[in-house]
N, C-alpha and C. Protein backbone atom coordinates (compact mmCIF):
# COMPACT_ATOMS: atom_id res chain seq x y z
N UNK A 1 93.36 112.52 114.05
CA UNK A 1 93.48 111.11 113.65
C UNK A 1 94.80 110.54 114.19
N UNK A 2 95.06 109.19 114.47
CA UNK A 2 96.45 108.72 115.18
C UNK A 2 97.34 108.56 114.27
N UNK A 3 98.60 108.72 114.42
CA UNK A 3 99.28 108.67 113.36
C UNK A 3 99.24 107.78 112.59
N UNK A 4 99.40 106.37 113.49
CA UNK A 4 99.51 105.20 112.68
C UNK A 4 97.87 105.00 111.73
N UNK A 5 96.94 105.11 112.01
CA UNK A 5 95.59 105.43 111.28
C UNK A 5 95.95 106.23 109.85
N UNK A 6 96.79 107.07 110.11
CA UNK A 6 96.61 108.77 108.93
C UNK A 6 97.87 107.53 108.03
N UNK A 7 98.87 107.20 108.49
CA UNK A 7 100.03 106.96 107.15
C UNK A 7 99.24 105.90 106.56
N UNK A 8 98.14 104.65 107.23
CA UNK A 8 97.50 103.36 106.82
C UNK A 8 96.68 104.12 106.06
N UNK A 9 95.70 105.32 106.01
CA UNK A 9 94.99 105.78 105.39
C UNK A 9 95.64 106.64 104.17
N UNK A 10 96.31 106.94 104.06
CA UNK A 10 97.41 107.50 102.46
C UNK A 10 97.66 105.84 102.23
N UNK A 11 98.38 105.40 102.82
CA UNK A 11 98.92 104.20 102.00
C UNK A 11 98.10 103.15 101.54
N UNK A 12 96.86 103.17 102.09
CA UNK A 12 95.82 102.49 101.37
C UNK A 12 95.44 102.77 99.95
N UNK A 13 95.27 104.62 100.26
CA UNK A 13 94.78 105.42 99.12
C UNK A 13 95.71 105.28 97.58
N UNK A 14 96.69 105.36 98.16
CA UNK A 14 98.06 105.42 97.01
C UNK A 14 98.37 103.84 96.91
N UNK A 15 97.81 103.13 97.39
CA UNK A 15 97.59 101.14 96.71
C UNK A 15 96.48 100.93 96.15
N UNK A 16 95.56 102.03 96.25
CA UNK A 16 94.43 101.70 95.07
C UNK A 16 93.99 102.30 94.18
N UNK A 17 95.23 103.76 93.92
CA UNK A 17 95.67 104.32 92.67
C UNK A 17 96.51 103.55 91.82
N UNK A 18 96.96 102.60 92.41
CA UNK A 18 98.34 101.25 91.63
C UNK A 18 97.44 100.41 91.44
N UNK A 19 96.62 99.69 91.55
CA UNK A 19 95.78 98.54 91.81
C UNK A 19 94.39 98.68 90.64
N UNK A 20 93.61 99.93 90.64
CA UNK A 20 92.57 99.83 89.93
C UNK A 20 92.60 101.16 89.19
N UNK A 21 91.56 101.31 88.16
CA UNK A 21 91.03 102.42 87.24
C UNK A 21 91.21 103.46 88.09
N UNK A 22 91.19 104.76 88.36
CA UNK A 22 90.34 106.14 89.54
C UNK A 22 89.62 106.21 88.84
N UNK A 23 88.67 106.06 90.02
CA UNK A 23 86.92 106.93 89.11
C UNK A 23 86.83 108.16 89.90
N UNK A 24 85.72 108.11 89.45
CA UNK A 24 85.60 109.88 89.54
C UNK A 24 85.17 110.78 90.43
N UNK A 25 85.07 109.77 91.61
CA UNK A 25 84.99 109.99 93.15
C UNK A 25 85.47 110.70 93.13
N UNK A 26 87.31 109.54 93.24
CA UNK A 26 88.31 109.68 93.65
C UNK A 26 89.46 110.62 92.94
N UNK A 27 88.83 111.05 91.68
CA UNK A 27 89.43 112.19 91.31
C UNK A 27 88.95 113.37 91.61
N UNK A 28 87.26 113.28 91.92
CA UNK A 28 87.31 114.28 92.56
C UNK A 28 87.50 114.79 94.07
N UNK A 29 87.44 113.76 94.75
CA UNK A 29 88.22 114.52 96.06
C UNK A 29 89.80 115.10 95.54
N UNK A 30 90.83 114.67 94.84
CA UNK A 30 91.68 114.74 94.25
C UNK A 30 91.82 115.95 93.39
N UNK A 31 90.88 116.40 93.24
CA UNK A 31 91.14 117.97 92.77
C UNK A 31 90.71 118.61 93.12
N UNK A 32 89.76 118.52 94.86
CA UNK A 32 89.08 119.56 95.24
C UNK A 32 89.76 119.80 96.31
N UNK A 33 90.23 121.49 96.24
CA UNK A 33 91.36 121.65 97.32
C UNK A 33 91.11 121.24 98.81
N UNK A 34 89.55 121.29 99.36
CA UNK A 34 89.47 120.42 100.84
C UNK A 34 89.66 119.21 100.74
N UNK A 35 89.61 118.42 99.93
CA UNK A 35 89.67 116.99 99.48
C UNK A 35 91.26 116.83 99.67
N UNK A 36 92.29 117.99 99.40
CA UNK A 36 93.65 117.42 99.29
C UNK A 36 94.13 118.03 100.91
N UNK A 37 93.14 118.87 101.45
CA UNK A 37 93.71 119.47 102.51
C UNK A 37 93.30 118.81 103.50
N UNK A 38 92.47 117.87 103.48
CA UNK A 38 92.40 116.30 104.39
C UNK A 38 93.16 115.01 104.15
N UNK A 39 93.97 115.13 103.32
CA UNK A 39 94.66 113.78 102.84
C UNK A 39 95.86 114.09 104.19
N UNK A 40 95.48 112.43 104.70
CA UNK A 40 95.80 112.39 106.49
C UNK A 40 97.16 113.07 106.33
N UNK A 41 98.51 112.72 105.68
CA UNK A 41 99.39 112.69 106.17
C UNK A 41 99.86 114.11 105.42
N UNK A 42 101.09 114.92 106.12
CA UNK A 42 101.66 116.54 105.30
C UNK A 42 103.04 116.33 105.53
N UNK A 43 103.86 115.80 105.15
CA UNK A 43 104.81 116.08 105.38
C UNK A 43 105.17 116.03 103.45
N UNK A 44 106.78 116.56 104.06
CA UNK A 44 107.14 117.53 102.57
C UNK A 44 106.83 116.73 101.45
N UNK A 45 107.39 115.27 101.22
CA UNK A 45 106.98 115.06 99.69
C UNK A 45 105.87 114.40 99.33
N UNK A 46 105.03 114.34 100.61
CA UNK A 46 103.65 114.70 100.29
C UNK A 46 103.37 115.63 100.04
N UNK A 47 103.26 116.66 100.19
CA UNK A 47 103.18 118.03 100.26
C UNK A 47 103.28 118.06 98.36
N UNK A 48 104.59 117.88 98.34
CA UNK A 48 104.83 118.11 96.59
C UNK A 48 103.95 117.72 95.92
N UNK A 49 103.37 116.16 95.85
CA UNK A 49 102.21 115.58 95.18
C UNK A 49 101.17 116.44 95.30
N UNK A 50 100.88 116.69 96.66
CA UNK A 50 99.73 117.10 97.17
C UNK A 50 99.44 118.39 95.34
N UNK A 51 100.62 119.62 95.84
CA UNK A 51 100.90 120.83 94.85
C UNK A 51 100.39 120.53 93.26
N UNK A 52 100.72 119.01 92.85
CA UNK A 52 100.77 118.72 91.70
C UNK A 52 99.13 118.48 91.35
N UNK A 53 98.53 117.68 92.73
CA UNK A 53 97.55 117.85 91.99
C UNK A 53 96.65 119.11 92.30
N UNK A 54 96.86 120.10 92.36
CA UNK A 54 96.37 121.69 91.60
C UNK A 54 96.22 122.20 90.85
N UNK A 55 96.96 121.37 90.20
CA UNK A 55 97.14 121.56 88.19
C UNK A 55 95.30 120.84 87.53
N UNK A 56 94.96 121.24 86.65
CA UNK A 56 94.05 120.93 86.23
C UNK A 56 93.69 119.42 85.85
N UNK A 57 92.89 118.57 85.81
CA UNK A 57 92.74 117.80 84.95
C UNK A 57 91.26 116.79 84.33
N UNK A 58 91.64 116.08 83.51
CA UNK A 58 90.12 115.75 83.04
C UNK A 58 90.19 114.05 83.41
N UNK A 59 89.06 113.26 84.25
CA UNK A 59 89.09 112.15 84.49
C UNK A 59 89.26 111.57 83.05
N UNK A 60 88.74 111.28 82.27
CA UNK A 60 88.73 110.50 80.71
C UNK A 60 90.47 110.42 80.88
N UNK A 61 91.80 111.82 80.75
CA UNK A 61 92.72 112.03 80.48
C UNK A 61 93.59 110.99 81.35
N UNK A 62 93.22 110.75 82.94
CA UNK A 62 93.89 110.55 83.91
C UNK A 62 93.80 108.47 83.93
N UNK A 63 92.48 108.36 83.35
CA UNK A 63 92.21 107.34 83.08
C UNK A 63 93.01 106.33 81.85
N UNK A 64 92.86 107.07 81.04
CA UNK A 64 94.29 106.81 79.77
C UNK A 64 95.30 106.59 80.23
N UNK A 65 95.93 107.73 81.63
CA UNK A 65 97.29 107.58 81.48
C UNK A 65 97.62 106.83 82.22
N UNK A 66 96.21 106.37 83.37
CA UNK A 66 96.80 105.20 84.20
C UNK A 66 97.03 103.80 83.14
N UNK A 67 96.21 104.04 82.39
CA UNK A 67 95.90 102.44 81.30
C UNK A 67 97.36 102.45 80.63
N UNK A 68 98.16 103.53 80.10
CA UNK A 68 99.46 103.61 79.71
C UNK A 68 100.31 102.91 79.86
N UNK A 69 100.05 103.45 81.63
CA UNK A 69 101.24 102.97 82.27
C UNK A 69 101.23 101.37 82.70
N UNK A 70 100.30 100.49 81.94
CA UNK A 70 99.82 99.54 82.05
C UNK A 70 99.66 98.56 81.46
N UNK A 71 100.31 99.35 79.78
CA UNK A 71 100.07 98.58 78.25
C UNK A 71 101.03 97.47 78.14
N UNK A 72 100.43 96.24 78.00
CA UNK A 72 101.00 95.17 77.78
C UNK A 72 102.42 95.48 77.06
N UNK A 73 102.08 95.90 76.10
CA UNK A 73 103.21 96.18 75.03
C UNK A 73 104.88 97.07 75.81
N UNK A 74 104.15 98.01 76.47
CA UNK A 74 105.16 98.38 77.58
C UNK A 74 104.53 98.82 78.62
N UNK A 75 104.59 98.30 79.31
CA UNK A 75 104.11 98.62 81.02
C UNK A 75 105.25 99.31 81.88
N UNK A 76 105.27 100.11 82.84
CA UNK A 76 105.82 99.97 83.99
C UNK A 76 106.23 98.97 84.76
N UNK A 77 106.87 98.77 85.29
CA UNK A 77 107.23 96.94 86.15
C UNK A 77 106.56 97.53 87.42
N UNK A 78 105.62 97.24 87.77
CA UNK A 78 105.41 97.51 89.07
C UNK A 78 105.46 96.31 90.57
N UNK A 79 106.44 94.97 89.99
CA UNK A 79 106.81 93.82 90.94
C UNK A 79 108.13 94.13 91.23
N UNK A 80 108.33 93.74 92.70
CA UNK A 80 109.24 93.41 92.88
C UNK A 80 110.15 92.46 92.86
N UNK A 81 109.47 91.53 91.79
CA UNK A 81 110.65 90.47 90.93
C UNK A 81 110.89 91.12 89.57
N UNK A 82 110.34 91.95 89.28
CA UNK A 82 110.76 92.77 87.89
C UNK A 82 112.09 93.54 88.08
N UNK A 83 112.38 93.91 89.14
CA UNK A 83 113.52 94.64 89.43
C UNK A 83 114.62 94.63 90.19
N UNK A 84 114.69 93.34 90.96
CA UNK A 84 115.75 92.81 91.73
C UNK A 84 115.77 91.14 91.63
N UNK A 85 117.10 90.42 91.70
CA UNK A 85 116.95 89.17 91.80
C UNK A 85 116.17 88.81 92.86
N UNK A 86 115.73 87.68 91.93
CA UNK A 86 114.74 86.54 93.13
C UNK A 86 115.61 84.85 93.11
N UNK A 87 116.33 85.10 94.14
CA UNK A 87 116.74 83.38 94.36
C UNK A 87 115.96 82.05 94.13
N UNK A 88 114.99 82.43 94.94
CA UNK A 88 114.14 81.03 94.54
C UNK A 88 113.12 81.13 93.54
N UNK A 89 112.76 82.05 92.49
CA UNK A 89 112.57 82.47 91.63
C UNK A 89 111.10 83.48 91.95
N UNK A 90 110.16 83.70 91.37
CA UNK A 90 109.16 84.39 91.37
C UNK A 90 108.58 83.78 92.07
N UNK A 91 107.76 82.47 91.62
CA UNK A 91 106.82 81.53 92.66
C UNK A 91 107.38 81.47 94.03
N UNK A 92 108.06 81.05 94.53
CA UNK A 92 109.05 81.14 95.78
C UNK A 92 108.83 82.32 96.73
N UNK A 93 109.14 83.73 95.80
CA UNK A 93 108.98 85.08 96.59
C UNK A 93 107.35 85.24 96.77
N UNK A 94 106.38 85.13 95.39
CA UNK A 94 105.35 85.02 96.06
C UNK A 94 104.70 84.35 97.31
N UNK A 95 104.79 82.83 97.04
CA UNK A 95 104.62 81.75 98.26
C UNK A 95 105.23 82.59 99.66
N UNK A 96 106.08 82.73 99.49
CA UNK A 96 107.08 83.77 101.18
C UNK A 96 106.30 84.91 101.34
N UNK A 97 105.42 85.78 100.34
CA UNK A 97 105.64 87.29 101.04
C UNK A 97 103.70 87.09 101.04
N UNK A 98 102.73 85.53 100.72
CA UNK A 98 101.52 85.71 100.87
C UNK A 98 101.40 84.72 102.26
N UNK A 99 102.47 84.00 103.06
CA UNK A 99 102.21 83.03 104.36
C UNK A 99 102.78 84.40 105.15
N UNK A 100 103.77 85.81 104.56
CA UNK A 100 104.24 86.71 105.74
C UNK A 100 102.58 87.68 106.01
N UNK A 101 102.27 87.77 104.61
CA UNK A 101 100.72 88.82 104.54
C UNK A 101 99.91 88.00 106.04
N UNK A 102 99.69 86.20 105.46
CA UNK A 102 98.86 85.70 106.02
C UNK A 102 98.70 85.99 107.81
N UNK A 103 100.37 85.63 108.33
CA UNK A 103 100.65 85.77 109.46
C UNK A 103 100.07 87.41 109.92
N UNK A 104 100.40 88.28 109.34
CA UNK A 104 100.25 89.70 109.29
C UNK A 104 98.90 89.45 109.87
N UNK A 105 97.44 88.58 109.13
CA UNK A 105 96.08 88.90 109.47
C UNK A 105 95.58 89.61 107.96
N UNK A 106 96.58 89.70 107.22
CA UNK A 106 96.20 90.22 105.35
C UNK A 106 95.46 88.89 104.83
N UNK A 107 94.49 89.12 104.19
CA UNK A 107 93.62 88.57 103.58
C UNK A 107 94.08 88.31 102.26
N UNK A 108 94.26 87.21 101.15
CA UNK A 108 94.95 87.31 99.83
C UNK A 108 92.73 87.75 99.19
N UNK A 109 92.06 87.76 100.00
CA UNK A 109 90.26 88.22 99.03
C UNK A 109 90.44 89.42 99.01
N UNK A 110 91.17 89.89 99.96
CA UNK A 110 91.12 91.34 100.20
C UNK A 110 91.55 92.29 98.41
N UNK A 111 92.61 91.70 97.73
CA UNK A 111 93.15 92.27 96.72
C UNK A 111 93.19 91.68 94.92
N UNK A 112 92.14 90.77 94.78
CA UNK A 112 91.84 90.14 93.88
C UNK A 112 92.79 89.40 93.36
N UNK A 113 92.87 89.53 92.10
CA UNK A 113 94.27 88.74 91.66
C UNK A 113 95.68 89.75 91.66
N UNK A 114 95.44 90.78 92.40
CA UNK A 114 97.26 91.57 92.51
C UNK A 114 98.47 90.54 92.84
N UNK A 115 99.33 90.68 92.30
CA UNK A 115 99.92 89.72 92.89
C UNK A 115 100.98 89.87 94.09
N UNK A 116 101.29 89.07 94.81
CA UNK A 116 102.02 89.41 96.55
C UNK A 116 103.19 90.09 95.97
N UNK A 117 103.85 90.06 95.05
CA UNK A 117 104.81 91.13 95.14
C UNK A 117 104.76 92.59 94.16
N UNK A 118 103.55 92.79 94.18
CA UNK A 118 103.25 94.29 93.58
C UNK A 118 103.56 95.47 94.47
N UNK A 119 104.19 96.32 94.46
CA UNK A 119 104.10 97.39 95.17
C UNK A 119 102.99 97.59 96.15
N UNK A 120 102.04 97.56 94.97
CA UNK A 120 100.59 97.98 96.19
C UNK A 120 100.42 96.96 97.46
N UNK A 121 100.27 95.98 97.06
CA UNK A 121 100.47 95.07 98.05
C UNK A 121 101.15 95.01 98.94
N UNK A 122 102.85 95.28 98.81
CA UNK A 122 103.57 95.99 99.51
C UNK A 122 103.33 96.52 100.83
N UNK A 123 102.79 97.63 99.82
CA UNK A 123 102.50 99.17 100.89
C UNK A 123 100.82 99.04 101.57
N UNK A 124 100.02 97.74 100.98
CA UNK A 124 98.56 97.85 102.11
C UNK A 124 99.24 96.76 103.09
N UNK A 125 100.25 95.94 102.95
CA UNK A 125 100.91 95.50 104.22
C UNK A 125 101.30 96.67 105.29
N UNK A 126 102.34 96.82 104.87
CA UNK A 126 102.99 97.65 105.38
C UNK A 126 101.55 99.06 106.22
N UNK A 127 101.39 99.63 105.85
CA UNK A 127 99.76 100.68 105.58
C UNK A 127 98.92 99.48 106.94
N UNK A 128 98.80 98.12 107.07
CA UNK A 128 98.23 97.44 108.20
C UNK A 128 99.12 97.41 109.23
N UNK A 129 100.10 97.12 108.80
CA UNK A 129 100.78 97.23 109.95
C UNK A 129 101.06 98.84 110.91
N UNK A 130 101.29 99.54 110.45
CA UNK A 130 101.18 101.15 110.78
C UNK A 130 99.65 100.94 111.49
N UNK A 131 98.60 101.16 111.59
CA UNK A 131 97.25 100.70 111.66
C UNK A 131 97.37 100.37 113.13
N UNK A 132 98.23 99.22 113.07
CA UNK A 132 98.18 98.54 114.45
C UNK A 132 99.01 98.85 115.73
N UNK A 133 100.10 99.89 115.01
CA UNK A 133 100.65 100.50 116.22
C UNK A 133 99.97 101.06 117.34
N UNK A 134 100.57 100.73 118.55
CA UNK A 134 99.89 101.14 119.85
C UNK A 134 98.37 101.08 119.74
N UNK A 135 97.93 100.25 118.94
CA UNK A 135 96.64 99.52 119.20
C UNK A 135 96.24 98.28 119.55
N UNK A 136 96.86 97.61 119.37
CA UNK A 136 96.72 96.56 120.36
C UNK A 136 97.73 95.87 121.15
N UNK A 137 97.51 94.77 122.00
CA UNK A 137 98.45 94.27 123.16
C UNK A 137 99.53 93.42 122.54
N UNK A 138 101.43 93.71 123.12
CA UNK A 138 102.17 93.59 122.40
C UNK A 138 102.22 91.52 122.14
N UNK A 139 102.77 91.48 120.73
CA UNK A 139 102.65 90.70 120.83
C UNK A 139 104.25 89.97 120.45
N UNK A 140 104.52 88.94 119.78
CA UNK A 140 105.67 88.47 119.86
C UNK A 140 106.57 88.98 118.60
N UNK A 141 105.85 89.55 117.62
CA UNK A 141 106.55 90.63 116.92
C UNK A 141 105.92 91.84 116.88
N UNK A 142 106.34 92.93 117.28
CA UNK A 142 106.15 94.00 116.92
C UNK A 142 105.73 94.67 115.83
N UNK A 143 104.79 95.21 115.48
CA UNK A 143 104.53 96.11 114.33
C UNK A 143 105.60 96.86 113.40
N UNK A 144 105.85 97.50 114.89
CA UNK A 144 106.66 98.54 113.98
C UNK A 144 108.39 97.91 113.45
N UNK A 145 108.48 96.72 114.22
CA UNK A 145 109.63 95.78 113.69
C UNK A 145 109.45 95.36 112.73
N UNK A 146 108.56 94.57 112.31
CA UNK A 146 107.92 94.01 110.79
C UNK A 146 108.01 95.31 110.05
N UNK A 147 107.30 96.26 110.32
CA UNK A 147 107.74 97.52 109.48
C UNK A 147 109.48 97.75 108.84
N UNK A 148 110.24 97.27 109.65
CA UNK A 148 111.03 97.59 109.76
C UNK A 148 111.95 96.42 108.33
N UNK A 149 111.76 95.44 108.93
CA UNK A 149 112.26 94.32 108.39
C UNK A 149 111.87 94.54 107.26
N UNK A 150 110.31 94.40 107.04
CA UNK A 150 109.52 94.33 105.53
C UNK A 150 110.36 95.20 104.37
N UNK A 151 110.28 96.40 105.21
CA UNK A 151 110.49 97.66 104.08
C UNK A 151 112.05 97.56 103.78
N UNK A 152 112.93 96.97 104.99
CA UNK A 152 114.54 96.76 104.39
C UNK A 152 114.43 95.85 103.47
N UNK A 153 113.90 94.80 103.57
CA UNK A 153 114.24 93.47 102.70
C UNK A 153 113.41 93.22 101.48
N UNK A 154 112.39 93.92 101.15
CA UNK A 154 111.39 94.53 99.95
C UNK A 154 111.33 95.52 99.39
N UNK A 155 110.12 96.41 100.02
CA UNK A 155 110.17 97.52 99.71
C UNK A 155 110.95 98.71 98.60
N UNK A 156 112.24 98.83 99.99
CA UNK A 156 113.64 99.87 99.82
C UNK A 156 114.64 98.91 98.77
N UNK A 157 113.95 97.96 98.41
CA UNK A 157 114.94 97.25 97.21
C UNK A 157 114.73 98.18 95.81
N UNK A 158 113.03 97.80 95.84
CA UNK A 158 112.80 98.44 94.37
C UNK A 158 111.83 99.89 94.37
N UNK A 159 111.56 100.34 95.16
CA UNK A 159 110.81 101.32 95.23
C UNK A 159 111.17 102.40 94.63
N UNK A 160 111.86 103.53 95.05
CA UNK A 160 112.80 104.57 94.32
C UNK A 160 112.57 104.11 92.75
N UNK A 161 113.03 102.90 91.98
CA UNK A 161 113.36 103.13 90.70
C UNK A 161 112.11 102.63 89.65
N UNK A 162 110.82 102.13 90.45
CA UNK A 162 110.24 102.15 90.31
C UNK A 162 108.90 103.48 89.90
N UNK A 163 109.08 103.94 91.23
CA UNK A 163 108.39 105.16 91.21
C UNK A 163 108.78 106.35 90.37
N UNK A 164 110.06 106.27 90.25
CA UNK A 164 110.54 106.99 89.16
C UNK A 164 110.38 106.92 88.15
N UNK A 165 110.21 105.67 87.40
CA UNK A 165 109.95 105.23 85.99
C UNK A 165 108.18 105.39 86.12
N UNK A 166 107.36 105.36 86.78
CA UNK A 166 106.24 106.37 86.68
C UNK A 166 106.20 107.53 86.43
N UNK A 167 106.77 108.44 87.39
CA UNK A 167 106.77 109.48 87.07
C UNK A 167 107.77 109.87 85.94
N UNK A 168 108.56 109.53 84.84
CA UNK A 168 109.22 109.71 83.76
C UNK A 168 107.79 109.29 82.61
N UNK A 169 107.17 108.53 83.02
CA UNK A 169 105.93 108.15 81.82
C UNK A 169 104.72 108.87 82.13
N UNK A 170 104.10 108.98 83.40
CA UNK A 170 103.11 109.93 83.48
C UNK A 170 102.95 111.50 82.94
N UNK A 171 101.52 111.83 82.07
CA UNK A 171 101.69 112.81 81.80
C UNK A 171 100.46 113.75 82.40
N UNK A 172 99.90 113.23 83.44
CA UNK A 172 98.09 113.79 84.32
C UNK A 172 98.55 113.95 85.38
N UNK A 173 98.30 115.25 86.12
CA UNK A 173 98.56 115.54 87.42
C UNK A 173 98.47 114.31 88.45
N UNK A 174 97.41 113.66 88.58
CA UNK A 174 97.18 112.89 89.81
C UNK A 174 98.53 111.87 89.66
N UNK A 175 98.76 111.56 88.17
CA UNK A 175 99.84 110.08 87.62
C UNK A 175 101.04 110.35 88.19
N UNK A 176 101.89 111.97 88.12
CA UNK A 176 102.46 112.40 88.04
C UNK A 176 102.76 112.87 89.75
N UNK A 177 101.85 113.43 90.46
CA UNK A 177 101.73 113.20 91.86
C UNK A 177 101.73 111.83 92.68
N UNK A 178 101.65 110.96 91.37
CA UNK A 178 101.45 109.28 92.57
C UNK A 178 102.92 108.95 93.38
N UNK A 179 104.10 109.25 92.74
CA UNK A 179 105.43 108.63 93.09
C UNK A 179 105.73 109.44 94.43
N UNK A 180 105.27 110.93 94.58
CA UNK A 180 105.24 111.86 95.84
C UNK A 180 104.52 111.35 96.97
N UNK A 181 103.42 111.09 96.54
CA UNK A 181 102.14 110.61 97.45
C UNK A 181 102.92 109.08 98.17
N UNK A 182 103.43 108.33 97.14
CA UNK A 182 104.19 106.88 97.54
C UNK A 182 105.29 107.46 98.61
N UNK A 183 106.04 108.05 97.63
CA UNK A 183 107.26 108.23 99.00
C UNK A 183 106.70 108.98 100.02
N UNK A 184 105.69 109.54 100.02
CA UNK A 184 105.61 110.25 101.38
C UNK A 184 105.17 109.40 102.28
N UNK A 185 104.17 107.93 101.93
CA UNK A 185 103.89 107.47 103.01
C UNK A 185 105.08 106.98 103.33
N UNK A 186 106.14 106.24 102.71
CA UNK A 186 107.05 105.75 103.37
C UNK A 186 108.27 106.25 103.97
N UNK A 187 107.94 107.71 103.52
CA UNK A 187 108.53 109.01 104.48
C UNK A 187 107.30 108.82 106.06
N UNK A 188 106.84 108.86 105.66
CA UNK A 188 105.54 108.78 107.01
C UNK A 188 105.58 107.74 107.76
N UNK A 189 106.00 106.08 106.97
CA UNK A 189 106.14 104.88 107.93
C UNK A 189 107.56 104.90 108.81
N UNK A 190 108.62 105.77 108.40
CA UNK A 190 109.99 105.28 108.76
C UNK A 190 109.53 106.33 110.39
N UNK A 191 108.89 107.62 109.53
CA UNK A 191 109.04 108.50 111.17
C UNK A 191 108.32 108.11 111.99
N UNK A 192 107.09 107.06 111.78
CA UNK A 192 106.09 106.62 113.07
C UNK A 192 107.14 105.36 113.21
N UNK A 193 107.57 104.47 112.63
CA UNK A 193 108.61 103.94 113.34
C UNK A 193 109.48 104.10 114.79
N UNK A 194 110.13 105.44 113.69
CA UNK A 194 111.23 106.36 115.26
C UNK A 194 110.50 107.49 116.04
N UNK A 195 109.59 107.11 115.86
CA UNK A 195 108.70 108.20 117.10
C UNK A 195 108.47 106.97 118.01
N UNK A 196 107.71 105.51 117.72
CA UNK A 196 107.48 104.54 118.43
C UNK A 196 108.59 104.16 119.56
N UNK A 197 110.06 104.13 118.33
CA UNK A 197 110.79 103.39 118.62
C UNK A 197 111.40 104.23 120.14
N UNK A 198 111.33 105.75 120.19
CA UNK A 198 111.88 106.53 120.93
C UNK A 198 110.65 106.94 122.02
N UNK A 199 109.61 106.30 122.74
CA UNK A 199 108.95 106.43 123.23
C UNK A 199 108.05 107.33 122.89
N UNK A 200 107.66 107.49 121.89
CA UNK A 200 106.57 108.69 121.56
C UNK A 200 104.83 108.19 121.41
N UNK A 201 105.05 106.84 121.77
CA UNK A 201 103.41 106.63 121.70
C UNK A 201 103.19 106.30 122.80
């Protein structure tokens, strides 16, 4: 598979473990060891997630703990106006980061009502853009530049303390493997970056 294909394909996967319920597909490829020994991308802290989910678990259990991490009463912040200032306030950053999606060729049907600055959203930007490396003819921004930009000026703001405060509340292998699975793609976007950037495609 091409690289840029394999990190868009985890980072899809791990935006629609943030985004919706797992059913029981998707837990079970998720606990069936060929199921984890095709998940495109291996590098190390993928790898870790990968380990975690080996541990046993029961969909009903995994389903709870995503809903947990979700409870009105206390949720996880999973925006990136939850965790860093926004100058022109929330509406503002949204309006900016759904005309950058638009330009991108991101669809706002594509993701129901998520909103443009959710993580997941985030990372199925980012996850398209990877996609498009050395696939099509260059154009006046670069892929892997937008990669670049996106993830300095978003992303790498709130990510880390985010993903962490998941994994401090998760108590189900897959919940508990999600913050590994996250950083690995964006362990995976920075190195197809500098493989691009250094003539490697």
């Amino acid at each position: 598979m091409d690289a840029g294909v394999a990190v868009a394909a985890a980072g899809f996967a791990v935006a629609r473990l943030l985004i919706t319920p797992p059913d029981e597909a998707f837990l079970g490829r998720l606990a069936d060891p060929a199921g984890r020994q095709s998940w495109p991308i291996r590098n190390p802290t993928t790898l870790l997630g990968l380990r975690s989910l080996g541990e046993p678990f029961e969909v009903a259990a995994v389903r709870a703990d995503w809903a947990r991490l979700r409870d009105p009463a206390d949720p996880v912040p999973l925006r990136e106006s939850d965790w860093v200032d926004v100058p022109d306030g929330v509406d503002g950053l949204v309006a900016a980061l759904e005309a950058r999606y638009a330009a991108g060729g991101v669809l706002r049907a594509h993701v129901g009502t998520c909103p443009a600055d959710h993580f997941s959203r985030e990372l199925m930007y980012l996850s398209h853009l990877a996609a498009r490396i050395g696939r099509e003819p260059p154009g006046p921004v670069r892929p892997e530049d937008e990669i670049l930009d996106f993830a300095s000026s978003h992303i790498d703001q709130f990510a880390s303390p985010m993903l962490e405060a998941i994994r401090a509340r998760a108590s189900t292998p897959p919940m508990r493997a999600l913050p590994d699975l996250a950083l690995g793609v964006l362990d995976s976007l920075a190195a197809l970056v500098a493989t691009s950037a250094a003539g490697g495609r």
